[in-house]
PDB file of N, CA and C in Angstrom:
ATOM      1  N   UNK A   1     -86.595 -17.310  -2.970  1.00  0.00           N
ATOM      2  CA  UNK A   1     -86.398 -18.556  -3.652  1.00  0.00           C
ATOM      3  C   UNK A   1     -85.442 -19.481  -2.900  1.00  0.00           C
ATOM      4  N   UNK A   2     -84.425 -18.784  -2.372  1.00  0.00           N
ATOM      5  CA  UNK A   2     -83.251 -19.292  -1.017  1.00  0.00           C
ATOM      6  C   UNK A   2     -83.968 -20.461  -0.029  1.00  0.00           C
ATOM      7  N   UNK A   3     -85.198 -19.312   0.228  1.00  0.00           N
ATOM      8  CA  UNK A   3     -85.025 -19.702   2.104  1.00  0.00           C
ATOM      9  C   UNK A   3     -86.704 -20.721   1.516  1.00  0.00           C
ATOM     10  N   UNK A   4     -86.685 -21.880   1.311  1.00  0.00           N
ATOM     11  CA  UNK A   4     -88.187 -22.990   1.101  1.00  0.00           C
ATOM     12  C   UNK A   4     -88.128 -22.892   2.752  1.00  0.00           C
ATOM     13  N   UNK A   5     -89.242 -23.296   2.971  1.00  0.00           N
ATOM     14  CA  UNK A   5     -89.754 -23.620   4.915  1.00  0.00           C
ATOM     15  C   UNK A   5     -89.600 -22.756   5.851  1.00  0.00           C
ATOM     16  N   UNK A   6     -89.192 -21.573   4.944  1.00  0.00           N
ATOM     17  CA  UNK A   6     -88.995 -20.582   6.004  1.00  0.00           C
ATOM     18  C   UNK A   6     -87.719 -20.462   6.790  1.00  0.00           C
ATOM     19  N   UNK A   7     -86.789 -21.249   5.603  1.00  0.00           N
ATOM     20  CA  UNK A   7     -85.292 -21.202   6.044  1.00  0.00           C
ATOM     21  C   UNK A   7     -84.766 -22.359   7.312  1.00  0.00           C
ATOM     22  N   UNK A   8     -85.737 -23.374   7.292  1.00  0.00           N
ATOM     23  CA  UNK A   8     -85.814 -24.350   8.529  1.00  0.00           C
ATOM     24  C   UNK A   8     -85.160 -25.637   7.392  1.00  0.00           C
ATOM     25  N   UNK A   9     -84.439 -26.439   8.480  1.00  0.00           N
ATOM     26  CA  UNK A   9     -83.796 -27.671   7.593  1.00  0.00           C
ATOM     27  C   UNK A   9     -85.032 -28.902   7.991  1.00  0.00           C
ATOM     28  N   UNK A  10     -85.553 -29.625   6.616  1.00  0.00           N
ATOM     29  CA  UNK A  10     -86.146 -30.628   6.785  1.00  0.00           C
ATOM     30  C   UNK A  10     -85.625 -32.171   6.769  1.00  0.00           C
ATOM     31  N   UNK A  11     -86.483 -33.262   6.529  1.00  0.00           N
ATOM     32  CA  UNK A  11     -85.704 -34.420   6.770  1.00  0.00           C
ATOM     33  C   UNK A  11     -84.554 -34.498   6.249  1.00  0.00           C
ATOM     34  N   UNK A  12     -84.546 -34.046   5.131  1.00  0.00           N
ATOM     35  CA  UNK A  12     -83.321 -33.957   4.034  1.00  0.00           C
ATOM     36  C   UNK A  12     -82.314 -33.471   4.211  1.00  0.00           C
ATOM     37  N   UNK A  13     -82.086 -32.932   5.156  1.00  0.00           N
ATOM     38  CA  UNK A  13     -81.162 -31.800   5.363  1.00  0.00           C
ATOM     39  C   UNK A  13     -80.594 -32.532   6.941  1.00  0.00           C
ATOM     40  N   UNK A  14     -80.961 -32.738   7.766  1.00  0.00           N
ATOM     41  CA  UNK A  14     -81.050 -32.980   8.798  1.00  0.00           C
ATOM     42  C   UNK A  14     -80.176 -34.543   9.269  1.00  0.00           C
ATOM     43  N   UNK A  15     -80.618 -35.452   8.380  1.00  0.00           N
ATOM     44  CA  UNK A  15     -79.881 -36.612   7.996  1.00  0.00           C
ATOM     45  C   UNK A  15     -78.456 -36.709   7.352  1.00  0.00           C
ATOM     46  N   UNK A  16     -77.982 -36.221   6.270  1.00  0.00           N
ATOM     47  CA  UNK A  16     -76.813 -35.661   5.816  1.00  0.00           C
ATOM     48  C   UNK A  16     -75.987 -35.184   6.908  1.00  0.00           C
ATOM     49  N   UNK A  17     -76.409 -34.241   7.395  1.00  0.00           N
ATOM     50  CA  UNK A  17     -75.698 -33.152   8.696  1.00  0.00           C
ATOM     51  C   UNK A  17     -75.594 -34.274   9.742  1.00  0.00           C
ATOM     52  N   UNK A  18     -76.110 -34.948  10.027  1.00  0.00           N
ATOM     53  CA  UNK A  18     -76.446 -35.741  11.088  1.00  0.00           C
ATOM     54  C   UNK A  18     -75.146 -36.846  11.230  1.00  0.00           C
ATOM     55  N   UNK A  19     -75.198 -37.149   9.809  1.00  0.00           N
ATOM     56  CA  UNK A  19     -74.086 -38.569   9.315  1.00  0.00           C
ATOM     57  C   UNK A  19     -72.853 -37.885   9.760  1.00  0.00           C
ATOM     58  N   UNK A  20     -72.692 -36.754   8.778  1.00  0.00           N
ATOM     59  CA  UNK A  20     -71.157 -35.799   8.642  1.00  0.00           C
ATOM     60  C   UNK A  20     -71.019 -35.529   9.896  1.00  0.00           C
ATOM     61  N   UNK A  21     -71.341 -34.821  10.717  1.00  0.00           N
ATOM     62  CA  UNK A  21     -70.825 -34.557  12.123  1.00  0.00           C
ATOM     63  C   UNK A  21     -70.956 -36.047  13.099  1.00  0.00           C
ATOM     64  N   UNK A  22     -71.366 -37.158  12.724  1.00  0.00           N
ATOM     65  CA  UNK A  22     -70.614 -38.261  13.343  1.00  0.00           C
ATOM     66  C   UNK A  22     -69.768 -38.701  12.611  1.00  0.00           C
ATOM     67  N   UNK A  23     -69.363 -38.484  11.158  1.00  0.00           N
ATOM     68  CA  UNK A  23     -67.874 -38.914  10.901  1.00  0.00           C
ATOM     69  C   UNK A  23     -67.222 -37.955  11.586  1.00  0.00           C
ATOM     70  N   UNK A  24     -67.424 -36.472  11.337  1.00  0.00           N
ATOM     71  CA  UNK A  24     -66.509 -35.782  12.188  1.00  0.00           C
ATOM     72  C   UNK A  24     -65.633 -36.118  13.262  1.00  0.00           C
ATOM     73  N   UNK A  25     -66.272 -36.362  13.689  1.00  0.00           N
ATOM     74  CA  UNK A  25     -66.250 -37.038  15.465  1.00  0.00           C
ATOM     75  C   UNK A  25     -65.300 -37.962  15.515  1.00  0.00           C
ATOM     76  N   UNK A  26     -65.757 -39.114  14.485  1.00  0.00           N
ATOM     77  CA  UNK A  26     -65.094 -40.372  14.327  1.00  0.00           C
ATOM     78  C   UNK A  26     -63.460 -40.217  14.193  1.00  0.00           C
ATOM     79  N   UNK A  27     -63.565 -38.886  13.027  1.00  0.00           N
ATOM     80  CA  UNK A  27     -62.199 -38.588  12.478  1.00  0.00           C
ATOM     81  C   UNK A  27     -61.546 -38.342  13.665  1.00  0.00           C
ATOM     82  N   UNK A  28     -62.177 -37.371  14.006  1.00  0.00           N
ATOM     83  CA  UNK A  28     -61.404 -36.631  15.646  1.00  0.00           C
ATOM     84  C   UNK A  28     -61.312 -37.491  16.481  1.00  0.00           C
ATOM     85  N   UNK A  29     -61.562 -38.617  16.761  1.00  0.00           N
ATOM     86  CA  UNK A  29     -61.516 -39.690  17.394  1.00  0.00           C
ATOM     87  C   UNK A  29     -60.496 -40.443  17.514  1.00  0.00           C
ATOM     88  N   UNK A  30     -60.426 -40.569  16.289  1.00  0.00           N
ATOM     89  CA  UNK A  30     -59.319 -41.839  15.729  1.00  0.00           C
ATOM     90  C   UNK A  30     -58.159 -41.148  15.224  1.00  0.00           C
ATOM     91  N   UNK A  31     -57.939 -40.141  15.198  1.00  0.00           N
ATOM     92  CA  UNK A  31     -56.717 -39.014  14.829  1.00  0.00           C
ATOM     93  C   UNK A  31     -56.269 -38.848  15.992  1.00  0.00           C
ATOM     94  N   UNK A  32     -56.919 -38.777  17.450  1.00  0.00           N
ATOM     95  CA  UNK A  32     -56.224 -38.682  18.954  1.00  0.00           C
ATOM     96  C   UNK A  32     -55.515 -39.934  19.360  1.00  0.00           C
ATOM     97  N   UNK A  33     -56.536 -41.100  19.477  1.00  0.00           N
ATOM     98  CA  UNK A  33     -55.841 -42.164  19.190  1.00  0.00           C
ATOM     99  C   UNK A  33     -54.320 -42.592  19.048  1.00  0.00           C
ATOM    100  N   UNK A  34     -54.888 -42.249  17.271  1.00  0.00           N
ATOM    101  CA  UNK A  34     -53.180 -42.664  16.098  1.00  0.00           C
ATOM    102  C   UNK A  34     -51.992 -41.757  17.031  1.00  0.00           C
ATOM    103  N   UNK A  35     -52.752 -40.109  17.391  1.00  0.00           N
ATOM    104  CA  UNK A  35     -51.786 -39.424  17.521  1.00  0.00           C
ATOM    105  C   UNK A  35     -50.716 -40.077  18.966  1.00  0.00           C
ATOM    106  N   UNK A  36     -51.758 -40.138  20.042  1.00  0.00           N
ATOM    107  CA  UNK A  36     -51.370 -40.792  21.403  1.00  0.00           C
ATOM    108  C   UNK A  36     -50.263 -42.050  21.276  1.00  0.00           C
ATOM    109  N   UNK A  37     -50.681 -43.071  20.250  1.00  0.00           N
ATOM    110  CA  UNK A  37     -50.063 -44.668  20.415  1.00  0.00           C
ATOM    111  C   UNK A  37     -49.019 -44.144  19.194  1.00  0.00           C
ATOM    112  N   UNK A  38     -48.897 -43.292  18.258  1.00  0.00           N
ATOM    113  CA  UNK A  38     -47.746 -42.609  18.059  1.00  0.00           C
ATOM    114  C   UNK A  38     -46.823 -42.284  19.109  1.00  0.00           C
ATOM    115  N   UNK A  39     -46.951 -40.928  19.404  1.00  0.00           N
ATOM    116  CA  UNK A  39     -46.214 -40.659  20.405  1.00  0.00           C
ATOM    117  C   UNK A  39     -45.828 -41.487  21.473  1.00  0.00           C
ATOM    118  N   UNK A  40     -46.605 -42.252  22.174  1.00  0.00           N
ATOM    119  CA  UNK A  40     -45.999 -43.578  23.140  1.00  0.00           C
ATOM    120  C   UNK A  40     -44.871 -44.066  22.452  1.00  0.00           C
ATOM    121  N   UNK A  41     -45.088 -44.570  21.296  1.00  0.00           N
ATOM    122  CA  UNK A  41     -43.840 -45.253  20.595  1.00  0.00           C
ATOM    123  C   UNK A  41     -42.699 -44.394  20.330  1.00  0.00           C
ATOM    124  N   UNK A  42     -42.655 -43.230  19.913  1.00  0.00           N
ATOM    125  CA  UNK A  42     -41.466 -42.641  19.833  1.00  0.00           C
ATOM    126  C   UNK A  42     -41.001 -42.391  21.110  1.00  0.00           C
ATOM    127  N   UNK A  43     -41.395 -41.838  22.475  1.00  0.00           N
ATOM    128  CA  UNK A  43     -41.191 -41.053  23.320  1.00  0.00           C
ATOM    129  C   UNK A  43     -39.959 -41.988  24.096  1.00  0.00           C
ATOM    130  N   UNK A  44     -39.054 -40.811  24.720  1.00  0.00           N
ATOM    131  CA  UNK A  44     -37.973 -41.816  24.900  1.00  0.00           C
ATOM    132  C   UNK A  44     -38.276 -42.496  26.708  1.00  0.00           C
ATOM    133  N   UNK A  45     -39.178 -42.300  26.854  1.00  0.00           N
ATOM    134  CA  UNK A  45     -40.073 -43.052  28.359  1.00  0.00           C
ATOM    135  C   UNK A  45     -40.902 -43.728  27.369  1.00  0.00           C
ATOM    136  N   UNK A  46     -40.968 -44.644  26.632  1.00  0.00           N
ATOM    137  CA  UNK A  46     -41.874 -45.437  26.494  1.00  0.00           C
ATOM    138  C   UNK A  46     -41.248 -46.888  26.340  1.00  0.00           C
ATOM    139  N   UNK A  47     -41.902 -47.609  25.943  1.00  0.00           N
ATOM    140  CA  UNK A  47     -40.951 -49.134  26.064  1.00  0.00           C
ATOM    141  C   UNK A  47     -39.681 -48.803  24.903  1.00  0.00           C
ATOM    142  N   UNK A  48     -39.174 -49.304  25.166  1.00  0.00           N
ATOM    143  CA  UNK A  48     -38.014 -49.594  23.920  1.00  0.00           C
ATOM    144  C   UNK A  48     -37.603 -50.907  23.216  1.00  0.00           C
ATOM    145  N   UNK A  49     -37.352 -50.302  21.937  1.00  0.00           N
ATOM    146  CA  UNK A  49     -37.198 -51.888  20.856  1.00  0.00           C
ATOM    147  C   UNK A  49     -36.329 -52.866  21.868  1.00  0.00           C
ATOM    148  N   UNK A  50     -36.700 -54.085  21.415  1.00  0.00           N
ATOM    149  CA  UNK A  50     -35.817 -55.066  22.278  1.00  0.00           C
ATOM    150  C   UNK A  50     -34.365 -54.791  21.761  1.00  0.00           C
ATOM    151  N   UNK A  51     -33.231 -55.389  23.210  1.00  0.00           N
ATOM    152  CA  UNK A  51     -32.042 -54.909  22.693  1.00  0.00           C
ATOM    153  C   UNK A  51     -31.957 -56.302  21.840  1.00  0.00           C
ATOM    154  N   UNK A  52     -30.876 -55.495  20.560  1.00  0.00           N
ATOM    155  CA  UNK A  52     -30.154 -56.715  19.641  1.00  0.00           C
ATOM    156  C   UNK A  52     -28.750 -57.335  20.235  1.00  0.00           C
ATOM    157  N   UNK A  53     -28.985 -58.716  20.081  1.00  0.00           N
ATOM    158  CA  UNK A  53     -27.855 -59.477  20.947  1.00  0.00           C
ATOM    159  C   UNK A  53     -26.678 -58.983  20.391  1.00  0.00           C
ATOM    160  N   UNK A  54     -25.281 -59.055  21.013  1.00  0.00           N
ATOM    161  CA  UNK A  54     -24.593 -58.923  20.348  1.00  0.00           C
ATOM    162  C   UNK A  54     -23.577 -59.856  19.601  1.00  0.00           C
ATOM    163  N   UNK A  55     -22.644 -59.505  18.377  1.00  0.00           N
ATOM    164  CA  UNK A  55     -22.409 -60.144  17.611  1.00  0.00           C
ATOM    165  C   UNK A  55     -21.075 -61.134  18.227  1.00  0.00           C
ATOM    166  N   UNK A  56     -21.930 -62.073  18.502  1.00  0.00           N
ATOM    167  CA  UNK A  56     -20.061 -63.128  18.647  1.00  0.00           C
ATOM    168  C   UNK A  56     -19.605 -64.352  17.718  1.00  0.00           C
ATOM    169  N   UNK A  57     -18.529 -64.533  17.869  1.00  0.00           N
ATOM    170  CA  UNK A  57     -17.967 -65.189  17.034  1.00  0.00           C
ATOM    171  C   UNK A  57     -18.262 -66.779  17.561  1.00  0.00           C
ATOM    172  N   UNK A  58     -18.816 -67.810  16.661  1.00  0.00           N
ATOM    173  CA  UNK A  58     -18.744 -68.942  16.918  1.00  0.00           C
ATOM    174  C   UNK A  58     -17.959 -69.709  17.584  1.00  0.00           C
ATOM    175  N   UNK A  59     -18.391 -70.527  18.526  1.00  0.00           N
ATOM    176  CA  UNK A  59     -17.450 -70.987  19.628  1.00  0.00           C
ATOM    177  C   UNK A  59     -16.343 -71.738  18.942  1.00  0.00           C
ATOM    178  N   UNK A  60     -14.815 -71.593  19.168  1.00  0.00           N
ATOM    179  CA  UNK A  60     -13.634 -72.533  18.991  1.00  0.00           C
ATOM    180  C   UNK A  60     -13.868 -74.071  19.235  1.00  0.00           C
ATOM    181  N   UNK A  61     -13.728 -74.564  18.238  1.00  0.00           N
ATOM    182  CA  UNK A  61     -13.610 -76.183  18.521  1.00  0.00           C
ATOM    183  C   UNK A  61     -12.542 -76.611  19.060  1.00  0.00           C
ATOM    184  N   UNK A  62     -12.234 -77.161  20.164  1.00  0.00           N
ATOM    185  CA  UNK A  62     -10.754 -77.683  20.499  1.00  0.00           C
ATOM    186  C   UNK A  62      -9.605 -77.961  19.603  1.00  0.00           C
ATOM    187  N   UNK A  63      -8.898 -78.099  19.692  1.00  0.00           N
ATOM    188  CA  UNK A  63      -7.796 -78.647  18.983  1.00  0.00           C
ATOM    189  C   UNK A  63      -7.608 -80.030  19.177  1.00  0.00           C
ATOM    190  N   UNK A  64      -6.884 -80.056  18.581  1.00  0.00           N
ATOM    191  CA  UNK A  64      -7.379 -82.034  18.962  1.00  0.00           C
ATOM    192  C   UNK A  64      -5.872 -82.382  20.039  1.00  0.00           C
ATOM    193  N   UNK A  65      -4.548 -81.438  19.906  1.00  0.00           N
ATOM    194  CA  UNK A  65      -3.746 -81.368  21.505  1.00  0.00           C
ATOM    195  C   UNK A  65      -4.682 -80.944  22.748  1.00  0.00           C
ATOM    196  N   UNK A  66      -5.308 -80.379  22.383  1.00  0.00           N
ATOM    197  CA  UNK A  66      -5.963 -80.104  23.712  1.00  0.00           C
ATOM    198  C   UNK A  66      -7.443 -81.061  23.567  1.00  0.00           C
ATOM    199  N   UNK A  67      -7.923 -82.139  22.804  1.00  0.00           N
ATOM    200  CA  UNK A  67      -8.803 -82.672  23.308  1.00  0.00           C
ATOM    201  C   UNK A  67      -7.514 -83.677  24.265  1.00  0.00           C
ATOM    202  N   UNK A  68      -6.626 -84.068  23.610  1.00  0.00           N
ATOM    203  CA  UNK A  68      -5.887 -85.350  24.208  1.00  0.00           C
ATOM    204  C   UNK A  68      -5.331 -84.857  25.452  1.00  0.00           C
ATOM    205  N   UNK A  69      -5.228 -83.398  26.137  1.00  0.00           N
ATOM    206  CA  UNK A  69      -5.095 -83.119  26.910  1.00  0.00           C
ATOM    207  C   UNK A  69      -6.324 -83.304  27.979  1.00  0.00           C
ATOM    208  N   UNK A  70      -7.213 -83.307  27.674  1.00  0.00           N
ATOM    209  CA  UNK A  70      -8.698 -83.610  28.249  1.00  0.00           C
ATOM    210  C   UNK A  70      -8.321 -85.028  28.541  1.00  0.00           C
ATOM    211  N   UNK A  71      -8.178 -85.571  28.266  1.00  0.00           N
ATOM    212  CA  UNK A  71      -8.759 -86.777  27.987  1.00  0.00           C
ATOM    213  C   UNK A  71      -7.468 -87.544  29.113  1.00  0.00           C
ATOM    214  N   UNK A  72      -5.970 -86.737  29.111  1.00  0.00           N
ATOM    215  CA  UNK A  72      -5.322 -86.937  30.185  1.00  0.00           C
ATOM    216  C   UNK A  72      -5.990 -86.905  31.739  1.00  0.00           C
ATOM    217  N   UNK A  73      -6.345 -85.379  31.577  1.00  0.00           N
ATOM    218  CA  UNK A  73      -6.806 -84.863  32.852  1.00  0.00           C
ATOM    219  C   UNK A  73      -7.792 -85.714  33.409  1.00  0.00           C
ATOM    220  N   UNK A  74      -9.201 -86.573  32.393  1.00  0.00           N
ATOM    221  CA  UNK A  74     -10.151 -87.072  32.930  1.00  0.00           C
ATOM    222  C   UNK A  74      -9.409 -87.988  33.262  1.00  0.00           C
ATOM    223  N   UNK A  75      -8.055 -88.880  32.964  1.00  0.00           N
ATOM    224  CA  UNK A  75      -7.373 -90.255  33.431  1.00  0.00           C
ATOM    225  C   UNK A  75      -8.471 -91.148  32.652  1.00  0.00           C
ATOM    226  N   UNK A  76      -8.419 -90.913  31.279  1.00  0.00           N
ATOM    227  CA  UNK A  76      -9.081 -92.029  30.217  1.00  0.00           C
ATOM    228  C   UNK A  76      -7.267 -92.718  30.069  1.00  0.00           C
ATOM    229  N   UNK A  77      -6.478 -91.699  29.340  1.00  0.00           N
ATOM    230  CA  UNK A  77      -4.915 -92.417  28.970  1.00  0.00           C
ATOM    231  C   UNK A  77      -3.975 -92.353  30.096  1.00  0.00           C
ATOM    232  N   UNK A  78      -2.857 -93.123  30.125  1.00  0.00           N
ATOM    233  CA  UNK A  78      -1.872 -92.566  31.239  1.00  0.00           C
ATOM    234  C   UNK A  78      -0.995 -91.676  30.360  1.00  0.00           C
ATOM    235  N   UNK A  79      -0.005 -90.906  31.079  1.00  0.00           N
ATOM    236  CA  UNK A  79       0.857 -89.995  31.087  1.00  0.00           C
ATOM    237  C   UNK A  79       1.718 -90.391  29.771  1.00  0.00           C
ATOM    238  N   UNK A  80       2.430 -91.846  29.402  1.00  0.00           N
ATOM    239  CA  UNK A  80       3.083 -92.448  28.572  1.00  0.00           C
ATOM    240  C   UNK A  80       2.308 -92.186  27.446  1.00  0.00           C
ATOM    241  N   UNK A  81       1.360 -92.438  27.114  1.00  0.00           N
ATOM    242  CA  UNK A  81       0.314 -92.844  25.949  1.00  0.00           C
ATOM    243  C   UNK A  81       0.190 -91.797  25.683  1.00  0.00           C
ATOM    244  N   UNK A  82      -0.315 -90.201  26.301  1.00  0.00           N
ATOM    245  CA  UNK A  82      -0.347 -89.155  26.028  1.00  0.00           C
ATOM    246  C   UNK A  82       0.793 -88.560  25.350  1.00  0.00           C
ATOM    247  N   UNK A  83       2.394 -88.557  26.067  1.00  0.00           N
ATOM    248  CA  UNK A  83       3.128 -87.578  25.230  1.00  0.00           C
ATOM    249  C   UNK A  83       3.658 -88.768  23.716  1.00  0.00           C
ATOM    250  N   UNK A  84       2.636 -89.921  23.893  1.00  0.00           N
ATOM    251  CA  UNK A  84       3.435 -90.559  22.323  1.00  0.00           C
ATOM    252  C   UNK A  84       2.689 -90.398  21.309  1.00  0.00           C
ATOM    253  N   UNK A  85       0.985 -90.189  21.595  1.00  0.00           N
ATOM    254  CA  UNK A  85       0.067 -89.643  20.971  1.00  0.00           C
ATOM    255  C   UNK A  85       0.347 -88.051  20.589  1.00  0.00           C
ATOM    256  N   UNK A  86       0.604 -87.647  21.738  1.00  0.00           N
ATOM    257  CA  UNK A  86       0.930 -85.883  21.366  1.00  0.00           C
ATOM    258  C   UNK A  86       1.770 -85.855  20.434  1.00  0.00           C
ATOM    259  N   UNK A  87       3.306 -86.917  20.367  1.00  0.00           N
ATOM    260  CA  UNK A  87       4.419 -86.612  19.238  1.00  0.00           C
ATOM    261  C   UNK A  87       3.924 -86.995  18.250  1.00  0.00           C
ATOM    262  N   UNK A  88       3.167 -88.009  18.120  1.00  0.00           N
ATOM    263  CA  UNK A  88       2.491 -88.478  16.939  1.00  0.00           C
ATOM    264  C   UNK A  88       1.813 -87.154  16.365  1.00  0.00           C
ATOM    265  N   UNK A  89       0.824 -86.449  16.665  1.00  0.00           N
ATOM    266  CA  UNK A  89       0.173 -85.170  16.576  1.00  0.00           C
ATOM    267  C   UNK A  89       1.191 -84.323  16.056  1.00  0.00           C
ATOM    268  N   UNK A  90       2.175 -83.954  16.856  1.00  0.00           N
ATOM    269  CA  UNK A  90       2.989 -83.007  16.219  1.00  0.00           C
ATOM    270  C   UNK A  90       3.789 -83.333  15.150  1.00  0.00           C
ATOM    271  N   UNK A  91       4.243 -84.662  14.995  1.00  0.00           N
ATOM    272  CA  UNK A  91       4.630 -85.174  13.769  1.00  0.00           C
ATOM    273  C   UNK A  91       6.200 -85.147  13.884  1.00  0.00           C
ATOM    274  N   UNK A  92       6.511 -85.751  15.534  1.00  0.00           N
ATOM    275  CA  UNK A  92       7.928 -85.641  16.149  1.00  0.00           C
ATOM    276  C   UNK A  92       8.445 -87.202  15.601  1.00  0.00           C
ATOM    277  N   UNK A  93       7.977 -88.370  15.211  1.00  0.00           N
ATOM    278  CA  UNK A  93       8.341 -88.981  14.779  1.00  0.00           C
ATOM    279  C   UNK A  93       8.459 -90.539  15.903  1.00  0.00           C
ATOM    280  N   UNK A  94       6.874 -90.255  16.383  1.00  0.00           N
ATOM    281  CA  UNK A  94       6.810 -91.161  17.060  1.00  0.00           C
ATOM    282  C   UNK A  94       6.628 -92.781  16.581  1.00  0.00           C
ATOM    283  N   UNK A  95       5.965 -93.684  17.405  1.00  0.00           N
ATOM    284  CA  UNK A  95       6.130 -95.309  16.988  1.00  0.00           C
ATOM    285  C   UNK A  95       5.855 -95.398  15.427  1.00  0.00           C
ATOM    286  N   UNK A  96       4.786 -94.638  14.911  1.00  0.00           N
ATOM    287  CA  UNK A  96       4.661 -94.881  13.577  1.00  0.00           C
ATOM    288  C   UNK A  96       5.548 -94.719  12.529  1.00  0.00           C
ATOM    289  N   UNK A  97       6.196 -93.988  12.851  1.00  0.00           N
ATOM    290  CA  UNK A  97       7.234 -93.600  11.883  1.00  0.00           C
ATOM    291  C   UNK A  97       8.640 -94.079  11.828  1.00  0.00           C
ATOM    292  N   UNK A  98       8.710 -95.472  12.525  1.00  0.00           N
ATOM    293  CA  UNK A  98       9.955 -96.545  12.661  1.00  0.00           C
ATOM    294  C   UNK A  98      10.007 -97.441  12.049  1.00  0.00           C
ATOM    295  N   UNK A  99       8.685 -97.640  10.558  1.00  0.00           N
ATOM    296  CA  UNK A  99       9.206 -98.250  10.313  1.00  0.00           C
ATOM    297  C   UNK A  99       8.842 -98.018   8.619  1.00  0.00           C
TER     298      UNK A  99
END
């Protein structure tokens, strides 16, 4: 009652089997793959994450003695104008404060 055809697989049989052992395949396929471009990525010879910059602190804005010191050096003010501006700055009690 087992064995119809004399135990031979017909269309029916043949098609099914046919599909499944090309997913097989497929699986085994695409499981070497995943496994390979896995491993590339972990392996410590493979590229590596980009480096992260490191953390710095936002650049210092001048002080405003040392912009007027700039501003000596380029010879925008003369020498006079500078240390009366500077006392002014420091709050030494320059022209403004005479009267």
């Amino acid at each position: 009652m087992l064995y119809w055809n004399d135990g031979g697989m017909n269309g029916w049989g043949i098609g099914p089997m046919t599909v499944s052992t090309l997913l097989l395949w497929a699986l085994v396929v695409l499981g070497v793959i995943a496994l390979v471009r896995y491993l590339s990525r972990t392996a410590p010879h493979g590229p590596a994450a980009p480096p992260v910059p490191p953390v710095t602190a936002p650049p210092m804005l001048p002080t405003p003695e040392q912009l007027l010191a700039e501003r000596l050096a380029r010879g925008e003010i003369e020498p006079d104008e500078y240390r009366a501006r500077l006392a002014t700055l420091r709050g030494a009690g320059g022209p403004a404060d005479s009267g």
